[in-house]
PDB file of N, CA and C in Angstrom:
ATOM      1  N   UNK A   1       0.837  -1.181   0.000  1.00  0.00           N
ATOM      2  CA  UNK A   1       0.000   0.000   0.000  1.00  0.00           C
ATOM      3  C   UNK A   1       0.879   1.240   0.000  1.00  0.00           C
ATOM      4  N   UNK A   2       0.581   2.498  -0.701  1.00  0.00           N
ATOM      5  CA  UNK A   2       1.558   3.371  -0.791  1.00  0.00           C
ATOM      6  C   UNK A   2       0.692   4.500  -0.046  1.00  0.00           C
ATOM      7  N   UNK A   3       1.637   5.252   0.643  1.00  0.00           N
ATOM      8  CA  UNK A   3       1.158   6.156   1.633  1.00  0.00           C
ATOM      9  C   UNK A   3       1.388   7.634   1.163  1.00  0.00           C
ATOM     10  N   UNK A   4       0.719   8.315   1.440  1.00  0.00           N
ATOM     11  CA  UNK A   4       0.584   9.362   0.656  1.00  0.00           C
ATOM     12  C   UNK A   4       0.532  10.621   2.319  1.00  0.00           C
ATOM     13  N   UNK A   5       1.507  11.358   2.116  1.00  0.00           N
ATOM     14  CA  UNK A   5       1.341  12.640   3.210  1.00  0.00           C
ATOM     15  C   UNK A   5       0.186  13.702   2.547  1.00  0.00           C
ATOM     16  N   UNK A   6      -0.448  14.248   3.768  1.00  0.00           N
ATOM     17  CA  UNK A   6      -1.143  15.550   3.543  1.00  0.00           C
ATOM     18  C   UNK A   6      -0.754  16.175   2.238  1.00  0.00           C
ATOM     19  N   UNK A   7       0.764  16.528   2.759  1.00  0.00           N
ATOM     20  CA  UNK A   7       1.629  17.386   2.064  1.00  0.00           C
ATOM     21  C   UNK A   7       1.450  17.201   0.657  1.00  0.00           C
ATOM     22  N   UNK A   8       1.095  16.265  -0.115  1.00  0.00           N
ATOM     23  CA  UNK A   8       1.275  15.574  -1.339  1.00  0.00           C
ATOM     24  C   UNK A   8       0.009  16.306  -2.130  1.00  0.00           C
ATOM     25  N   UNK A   9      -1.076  16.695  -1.347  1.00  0.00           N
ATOM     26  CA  UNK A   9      -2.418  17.135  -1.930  1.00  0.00           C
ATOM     27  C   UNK A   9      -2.515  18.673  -1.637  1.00  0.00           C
ATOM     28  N   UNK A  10      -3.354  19.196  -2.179  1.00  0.00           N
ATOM     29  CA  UNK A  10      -4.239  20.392  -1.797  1.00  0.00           C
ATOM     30  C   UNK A  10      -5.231  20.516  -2.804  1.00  0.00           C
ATOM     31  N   UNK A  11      -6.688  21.307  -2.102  1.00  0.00           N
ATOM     32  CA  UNK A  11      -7.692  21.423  -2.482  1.00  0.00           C
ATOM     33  C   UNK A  11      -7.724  23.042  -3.404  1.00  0.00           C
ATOM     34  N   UNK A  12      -7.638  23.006  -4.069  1.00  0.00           N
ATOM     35  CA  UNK A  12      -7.736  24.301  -4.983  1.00  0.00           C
ATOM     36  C   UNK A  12      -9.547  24.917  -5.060  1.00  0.00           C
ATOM     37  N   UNK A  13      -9.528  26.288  -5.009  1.00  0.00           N
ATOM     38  CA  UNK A  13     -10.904  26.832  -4.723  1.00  0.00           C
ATOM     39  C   UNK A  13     -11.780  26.299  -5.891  1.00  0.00           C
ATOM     40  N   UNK A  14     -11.740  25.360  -6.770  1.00  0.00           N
ATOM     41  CA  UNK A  14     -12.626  24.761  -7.456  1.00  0.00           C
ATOM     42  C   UNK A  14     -13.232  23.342  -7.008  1.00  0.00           C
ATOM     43  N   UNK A  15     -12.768  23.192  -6.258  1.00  0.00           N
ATOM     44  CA  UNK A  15     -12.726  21.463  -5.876  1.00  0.00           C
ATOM     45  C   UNK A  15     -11.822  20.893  -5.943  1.00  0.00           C
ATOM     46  N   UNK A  16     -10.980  21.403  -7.371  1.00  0.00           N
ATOM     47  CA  UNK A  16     -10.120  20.035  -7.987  1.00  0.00           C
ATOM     48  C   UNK A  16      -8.857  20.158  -7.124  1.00  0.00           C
ATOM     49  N   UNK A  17      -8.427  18.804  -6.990  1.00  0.00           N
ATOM     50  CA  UNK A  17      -7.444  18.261  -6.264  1.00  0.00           C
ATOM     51  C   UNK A  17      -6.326  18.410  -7.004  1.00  0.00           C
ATOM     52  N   UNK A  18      -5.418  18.849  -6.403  1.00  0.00           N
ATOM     53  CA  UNK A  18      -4.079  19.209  -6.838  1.00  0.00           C
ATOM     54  C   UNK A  18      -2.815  18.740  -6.232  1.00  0.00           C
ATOM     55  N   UNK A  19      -2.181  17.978  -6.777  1.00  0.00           N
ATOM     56  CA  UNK A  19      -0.990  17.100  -6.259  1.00  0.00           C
ATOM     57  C   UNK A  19       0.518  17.431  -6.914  1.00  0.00           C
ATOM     58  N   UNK A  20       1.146  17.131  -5.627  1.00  0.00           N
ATOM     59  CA  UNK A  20       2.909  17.557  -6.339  1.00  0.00           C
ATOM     60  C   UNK A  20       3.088  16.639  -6.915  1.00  0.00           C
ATOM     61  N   UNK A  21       4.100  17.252  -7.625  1.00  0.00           N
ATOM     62  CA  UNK A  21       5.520  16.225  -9.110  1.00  0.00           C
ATOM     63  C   UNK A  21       5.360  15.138  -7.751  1.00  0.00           C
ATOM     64  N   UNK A  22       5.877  15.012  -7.015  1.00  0.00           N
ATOM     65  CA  UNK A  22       6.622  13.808  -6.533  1.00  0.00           C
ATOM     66  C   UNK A  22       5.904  12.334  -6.210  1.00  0.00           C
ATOM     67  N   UNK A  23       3.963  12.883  -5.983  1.00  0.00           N
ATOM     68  CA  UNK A  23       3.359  12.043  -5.985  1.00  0.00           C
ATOM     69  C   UNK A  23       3.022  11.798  -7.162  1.00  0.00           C
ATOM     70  N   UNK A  24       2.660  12.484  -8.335  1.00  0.00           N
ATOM     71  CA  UNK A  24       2.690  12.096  -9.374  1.00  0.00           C
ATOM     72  C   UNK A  24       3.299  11.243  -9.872  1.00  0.00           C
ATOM     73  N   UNK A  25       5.045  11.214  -9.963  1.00  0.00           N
ATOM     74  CA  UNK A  25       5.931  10.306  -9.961  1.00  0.00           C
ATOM     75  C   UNK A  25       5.526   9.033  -9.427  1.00  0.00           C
ATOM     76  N   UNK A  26       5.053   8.888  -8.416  1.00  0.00           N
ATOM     77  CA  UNK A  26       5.101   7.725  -7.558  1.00  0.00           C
ATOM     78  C   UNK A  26       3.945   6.917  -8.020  1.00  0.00           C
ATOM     79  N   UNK A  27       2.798   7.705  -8.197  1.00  0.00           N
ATOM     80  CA  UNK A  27       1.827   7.435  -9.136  1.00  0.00           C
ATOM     81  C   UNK A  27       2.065   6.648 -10.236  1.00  0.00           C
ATOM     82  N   UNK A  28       2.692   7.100 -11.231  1.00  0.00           N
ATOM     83  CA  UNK A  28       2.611   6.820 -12.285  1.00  0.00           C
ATOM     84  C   UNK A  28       4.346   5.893 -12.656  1.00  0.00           C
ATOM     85  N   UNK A  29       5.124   5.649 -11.515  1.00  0.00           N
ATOM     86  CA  UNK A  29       6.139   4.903 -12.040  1.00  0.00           C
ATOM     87  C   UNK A  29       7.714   5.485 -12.852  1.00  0.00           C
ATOM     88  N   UNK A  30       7.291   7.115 -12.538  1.00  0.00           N
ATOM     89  CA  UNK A  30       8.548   7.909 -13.374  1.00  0.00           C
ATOM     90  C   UNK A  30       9.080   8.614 -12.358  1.00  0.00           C
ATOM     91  N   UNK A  31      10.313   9.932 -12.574  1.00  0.00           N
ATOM     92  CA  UNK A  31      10.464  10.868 -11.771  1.00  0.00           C
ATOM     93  C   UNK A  31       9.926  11.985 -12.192  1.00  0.00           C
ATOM     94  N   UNK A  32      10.556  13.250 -10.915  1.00  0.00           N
ATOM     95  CA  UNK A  32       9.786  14.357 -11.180  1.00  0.00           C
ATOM     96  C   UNK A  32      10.732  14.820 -12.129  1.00  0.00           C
ATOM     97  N   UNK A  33      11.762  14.352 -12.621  1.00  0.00           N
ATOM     98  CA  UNK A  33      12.658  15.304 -13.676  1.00  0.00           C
ATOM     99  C   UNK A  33      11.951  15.128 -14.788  1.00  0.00           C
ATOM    100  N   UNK A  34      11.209  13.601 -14.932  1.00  0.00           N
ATOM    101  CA  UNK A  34      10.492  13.227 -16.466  1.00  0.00           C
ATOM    102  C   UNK A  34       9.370  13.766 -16.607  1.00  0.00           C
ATOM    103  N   UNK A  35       8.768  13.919 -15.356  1.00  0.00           N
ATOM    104  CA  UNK A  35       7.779  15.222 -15.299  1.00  0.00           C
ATOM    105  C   UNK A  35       7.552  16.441 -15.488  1.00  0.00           C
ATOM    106  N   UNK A  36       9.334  17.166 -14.949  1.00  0.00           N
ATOM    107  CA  UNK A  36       9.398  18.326 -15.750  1.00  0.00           C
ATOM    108  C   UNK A  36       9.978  18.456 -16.891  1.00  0.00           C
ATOM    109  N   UNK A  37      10.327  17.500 -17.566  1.00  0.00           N
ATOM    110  CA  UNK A  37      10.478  17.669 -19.104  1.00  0.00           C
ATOM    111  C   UNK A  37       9.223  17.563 -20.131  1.00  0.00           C
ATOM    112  N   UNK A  38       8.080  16.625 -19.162  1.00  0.00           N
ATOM    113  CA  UNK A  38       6.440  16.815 -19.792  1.00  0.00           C
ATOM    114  C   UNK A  38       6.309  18.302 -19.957  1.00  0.00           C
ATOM    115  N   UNK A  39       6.565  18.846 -18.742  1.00  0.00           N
ATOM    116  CA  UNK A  39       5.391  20.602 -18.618  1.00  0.00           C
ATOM    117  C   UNK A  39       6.323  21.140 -19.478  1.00  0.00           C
ATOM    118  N   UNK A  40       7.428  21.380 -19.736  1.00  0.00           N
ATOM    119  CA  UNK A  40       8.659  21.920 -20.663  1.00  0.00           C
ATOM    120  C   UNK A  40       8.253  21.961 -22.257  1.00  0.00           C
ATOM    121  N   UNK A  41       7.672  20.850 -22.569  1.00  0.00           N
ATOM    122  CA  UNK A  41       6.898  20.540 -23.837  1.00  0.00           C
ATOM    123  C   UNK A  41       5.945  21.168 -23.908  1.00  0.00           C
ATOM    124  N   UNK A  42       4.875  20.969 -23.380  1.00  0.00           N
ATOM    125  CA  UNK A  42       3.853  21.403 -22.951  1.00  0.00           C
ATOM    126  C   UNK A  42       3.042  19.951 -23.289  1.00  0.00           C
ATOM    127  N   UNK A  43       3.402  18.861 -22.708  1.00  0.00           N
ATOM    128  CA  UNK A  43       2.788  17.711 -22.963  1.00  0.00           C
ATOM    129  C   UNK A  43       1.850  17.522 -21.687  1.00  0.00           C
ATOM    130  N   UNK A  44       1.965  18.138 -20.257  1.00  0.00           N
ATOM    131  CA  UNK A  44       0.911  18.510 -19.336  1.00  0.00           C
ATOM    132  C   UNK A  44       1.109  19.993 -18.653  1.00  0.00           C
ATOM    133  N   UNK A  45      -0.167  20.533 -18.312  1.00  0.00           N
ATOM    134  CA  UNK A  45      -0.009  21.722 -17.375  1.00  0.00           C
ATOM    135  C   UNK A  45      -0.176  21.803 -15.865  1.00  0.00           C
ATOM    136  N   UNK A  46       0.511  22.032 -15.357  1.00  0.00           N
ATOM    137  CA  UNK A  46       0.501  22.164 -14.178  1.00  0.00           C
ATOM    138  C   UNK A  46       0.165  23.544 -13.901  1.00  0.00           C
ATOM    139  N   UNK A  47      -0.317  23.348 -12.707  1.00  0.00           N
ATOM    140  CA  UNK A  47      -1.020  24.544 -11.590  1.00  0.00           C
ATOM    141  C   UNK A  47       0.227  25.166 -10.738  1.00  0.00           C
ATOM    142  N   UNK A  48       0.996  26.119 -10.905  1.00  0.00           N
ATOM    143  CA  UNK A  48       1.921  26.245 -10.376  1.00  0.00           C
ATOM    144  C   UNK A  48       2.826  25.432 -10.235  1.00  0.00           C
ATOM    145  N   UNK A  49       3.529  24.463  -9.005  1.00  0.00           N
ATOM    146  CA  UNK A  49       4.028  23.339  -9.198  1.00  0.00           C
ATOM    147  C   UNK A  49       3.532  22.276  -9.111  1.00  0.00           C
ATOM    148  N   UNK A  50       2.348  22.460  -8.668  1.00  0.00           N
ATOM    149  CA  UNK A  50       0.897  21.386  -8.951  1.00  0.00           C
ATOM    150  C   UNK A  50       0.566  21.039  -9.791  1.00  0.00           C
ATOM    151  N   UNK A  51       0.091  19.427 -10.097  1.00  0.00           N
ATOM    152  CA  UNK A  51      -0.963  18.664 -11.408  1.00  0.00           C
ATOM    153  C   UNK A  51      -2.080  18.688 -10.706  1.00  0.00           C
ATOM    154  N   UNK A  52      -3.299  18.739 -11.419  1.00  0.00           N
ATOM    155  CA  UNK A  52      -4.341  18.198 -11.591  1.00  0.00           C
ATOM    156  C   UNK A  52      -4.182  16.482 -11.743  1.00  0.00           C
ATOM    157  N   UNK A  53      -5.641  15.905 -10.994  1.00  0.00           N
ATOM    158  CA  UNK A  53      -5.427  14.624 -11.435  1.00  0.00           C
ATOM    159  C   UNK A  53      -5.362  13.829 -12.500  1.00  0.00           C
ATOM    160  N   UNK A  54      -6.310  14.828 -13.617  1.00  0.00           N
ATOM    161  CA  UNK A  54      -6.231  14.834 -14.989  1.00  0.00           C
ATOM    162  C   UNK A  54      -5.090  14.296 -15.447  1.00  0.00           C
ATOM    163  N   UNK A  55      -3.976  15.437 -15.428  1.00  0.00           N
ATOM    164  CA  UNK A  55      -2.456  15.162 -15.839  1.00  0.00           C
ATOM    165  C   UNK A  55      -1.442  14.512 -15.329  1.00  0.00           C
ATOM    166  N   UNK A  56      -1.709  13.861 -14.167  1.00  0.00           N
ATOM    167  CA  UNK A  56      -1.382  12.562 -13.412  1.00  0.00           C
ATOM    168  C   UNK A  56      -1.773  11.135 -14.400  1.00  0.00           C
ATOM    169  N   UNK A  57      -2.945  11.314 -14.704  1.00  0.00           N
ATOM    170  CA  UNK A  57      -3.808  10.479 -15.784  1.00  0.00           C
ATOM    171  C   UNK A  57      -3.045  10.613 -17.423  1.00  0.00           C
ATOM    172  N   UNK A  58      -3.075  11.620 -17.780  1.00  0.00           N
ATOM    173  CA  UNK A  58      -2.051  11.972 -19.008  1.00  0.00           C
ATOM    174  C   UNK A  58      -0.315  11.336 -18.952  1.00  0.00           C
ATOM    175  N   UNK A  59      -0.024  11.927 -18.225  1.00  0.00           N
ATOM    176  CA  UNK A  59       1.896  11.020 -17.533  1.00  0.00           C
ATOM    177  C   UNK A  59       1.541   9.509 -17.756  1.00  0.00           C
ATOM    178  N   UNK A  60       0.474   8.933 -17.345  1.00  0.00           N
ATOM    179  CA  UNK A  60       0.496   7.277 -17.353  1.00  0.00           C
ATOM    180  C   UNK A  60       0.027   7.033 -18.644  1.00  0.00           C
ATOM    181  N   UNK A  61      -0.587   7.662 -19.600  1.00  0.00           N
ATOM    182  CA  UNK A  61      -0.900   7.630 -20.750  1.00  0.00           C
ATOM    183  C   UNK A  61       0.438   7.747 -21.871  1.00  0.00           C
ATOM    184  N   UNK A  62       1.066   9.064 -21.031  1.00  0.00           N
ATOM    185  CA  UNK A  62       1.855   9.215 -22.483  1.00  0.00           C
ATOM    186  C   UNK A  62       3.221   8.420 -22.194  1.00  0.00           C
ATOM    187  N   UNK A  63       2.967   7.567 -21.178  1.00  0.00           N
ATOM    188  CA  UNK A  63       4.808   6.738 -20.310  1.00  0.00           C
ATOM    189  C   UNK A  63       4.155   5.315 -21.446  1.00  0.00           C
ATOM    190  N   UNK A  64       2.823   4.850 -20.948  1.00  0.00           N
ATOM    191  CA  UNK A  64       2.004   3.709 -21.742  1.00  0.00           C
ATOM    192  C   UNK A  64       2.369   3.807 -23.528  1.00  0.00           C
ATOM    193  N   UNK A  65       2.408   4.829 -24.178  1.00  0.00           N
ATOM    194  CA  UNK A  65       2.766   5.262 -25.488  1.00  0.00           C
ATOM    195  C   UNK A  65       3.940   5.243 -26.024  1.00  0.00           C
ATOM    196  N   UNK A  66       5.035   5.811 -24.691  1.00  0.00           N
ATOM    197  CA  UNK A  66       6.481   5.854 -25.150  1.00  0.00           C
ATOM    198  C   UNK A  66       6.654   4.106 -25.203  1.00  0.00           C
ATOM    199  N   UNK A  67       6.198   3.704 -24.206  1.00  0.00           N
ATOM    200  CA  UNK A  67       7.012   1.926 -23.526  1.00  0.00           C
ATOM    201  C   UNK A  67       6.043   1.410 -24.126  1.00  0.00           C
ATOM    202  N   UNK A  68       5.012   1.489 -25.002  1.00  0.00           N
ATOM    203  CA  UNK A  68       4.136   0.240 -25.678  1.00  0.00           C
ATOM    204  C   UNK A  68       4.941   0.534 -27.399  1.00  0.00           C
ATOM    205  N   UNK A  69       4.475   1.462 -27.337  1.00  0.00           N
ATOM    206  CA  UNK A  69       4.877   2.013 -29.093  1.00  0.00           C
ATOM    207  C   UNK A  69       5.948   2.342 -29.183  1.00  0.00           C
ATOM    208  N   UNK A  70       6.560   2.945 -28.345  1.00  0.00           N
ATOM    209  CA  UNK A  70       7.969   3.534 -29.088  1.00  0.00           C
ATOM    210  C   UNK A  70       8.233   4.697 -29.489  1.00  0.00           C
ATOM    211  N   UNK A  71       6.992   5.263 -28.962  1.00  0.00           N
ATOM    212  CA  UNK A  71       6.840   6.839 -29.962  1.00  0.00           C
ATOM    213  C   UNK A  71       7.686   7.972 -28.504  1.00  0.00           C
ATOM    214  N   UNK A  72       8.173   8.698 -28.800  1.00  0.00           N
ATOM    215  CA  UNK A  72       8.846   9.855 -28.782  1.00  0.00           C
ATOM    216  C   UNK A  72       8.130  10.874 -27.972  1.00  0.00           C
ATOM    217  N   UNK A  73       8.157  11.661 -26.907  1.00  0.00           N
ATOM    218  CA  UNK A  73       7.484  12.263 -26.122  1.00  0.00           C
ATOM    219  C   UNK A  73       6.668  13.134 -26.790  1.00  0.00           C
ATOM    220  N   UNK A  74       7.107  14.255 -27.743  1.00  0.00           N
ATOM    221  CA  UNK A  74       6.414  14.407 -29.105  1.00  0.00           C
ATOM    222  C   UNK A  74       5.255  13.863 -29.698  1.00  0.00           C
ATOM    223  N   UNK A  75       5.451  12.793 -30.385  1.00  0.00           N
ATOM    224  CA  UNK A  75       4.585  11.740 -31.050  1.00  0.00           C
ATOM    225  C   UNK A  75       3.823  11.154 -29.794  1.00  0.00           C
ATOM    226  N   UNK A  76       3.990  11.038 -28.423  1.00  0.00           N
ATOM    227  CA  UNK A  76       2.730  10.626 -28.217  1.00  0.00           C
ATOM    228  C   UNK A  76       2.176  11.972 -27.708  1.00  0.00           C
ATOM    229  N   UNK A  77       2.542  12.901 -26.940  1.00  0.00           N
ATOM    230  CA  UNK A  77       1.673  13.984 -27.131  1.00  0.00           C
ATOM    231  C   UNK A  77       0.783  14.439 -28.221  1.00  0.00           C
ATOM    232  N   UNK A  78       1.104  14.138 -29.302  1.00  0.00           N
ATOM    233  CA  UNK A  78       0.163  14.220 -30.478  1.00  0.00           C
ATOM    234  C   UNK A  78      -0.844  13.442 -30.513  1.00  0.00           C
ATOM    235  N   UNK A  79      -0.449  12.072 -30.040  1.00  0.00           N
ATOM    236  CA  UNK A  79      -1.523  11.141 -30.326  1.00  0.00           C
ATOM    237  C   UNK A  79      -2.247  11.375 -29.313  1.00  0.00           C
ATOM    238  N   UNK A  80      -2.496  11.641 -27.892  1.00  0.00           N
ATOM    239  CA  UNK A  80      -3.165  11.970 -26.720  1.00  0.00           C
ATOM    240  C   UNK A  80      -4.146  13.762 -27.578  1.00  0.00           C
ATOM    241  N   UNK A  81      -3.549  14.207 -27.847  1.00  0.00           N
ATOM    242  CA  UNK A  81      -4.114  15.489 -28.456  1.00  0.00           C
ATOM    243  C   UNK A  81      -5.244  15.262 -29.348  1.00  0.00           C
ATOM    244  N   UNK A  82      -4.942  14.307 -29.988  1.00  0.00           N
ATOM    245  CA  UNK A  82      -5.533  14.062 -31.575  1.00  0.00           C
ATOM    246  C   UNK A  82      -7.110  12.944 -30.957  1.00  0.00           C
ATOM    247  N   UNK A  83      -6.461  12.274 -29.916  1.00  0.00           N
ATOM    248  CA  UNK A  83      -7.804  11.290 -29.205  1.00  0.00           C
ATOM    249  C   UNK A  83      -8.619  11.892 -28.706  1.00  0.00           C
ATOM    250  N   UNK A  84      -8.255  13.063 -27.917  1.00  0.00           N
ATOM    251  CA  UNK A  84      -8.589  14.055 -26.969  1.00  0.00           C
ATOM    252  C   UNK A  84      -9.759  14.806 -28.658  1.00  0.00           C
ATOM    253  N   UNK A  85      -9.593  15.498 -29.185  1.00  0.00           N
ATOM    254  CA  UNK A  85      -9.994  15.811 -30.170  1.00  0.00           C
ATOM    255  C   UNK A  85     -10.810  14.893 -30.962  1.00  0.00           C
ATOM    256  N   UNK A  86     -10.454  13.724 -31.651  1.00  0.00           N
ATOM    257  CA  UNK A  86     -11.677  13.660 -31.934  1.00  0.00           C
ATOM    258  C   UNK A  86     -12.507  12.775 -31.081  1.00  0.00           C
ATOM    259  N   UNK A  87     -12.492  12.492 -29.449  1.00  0.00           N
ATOM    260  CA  UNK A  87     -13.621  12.694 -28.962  1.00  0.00           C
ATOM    261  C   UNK A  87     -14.433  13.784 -28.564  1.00  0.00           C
ATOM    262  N   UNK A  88     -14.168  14.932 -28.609  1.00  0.00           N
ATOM    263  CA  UNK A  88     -14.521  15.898 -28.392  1.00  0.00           C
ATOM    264  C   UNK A  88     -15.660  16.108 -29.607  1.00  0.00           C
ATOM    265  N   UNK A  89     -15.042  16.043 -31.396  1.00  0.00           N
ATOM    266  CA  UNK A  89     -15.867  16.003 -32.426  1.00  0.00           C
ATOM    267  C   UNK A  89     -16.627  14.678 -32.075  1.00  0.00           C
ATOM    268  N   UNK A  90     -16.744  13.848 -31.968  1.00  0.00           N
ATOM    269  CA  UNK A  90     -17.735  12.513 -31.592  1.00  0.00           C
ATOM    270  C   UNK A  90     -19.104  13.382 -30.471  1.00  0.00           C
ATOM    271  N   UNK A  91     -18.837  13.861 -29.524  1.00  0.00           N
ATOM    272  CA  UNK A  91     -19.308  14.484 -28.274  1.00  0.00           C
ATOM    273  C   UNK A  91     -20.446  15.104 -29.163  1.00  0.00           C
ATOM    274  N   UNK A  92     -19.889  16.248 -29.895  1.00  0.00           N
ATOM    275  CA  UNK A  92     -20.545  17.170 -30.710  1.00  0.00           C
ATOM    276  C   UNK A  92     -21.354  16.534 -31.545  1.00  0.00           C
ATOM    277  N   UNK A  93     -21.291  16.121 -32.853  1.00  0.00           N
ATOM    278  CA  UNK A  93     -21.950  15.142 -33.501  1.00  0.00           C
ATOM    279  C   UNK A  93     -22.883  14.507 -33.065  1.00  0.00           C
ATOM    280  N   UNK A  94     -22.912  13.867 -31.770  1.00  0.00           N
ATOM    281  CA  UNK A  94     -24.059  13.194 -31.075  1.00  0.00           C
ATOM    282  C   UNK A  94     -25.206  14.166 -30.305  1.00  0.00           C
ATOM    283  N   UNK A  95     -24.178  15.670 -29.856  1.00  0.00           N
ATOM    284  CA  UNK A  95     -25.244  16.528 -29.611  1.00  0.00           C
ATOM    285  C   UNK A  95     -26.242  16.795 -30.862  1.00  0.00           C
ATOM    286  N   UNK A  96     -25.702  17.354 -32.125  1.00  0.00           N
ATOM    287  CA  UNK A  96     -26.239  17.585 -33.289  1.00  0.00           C
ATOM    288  C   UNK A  96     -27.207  16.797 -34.157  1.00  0.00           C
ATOM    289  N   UNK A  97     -26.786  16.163 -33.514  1.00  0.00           N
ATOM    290  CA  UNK A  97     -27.518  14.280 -34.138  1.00  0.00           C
ATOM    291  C   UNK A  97     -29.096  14.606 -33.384  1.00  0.00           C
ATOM    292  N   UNK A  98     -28.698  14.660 -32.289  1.00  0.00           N
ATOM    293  CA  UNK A  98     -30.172  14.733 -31.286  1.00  0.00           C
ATOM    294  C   UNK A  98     -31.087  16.259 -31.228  1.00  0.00           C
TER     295      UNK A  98
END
C-alpha cells in the first residue's frame, strides 16, 4: 500500500485536487525530472508546481505510449491530443444528431 502525506495534496478553490511532481511520480512509475520535461513541452499543465489529477492520468498515458509504441514524447503527445480531439468532435456530432 503506498502512503501518501497531507503534504502531497491540496484542495484548490474549485474542488479540484491538486498534487505535487513527486506524488505524481510515484503514481505513475517515473520521476519528477520526467515530469518536468512533460510541462517543458507542454505535454501537461501544471497549476503552479501542482498537477491536476487529470495530468497525473495523461503522464500514465503518455509513459504507456512511449514503452508500448515507441513513440517519442512528441509523437505521443500528439496522439493523446488528436484522441482528446476527436472525442470531443464525436461528443458534438451526437449533440447535433439529437
Amino acid at each position: 500500500m503506498t502512503e501518501v502525506s497531507s503534504s502531497s495534496m491540496v484542495v484548490c478553490s474549485d474542488e479540484d485536487r491538486l498534487y505535487t511532481f513527486e506524488y505524481a511520480a510515484l503514481m505513475t512509475g517515473t520521476s519528477t525530472i520526467t515530469i518536468e520535461q512533460f510541462v517543458e513541452v507542454g505535454s501537461i499543465e501544471p497549476v503552479g508546481s501542482m498537477l491536476r489529477s487529470r495530468e497525473i492520468g495523461r503522464i500514465a498515458q503518455l509513459q504507456r505510449l512511449r514503452q508500448d509504441l515507441g513513440l517519442n514524447l512528441i509523437g505521443a503527445t500528439m496522439v493523446l491530443d488528436l484522441a482528446q480531439e476527436i472525442a470531443q468532435l464525436r461528443a458534438l456530432l451526437e449533440v447535433l444528431r439529437s
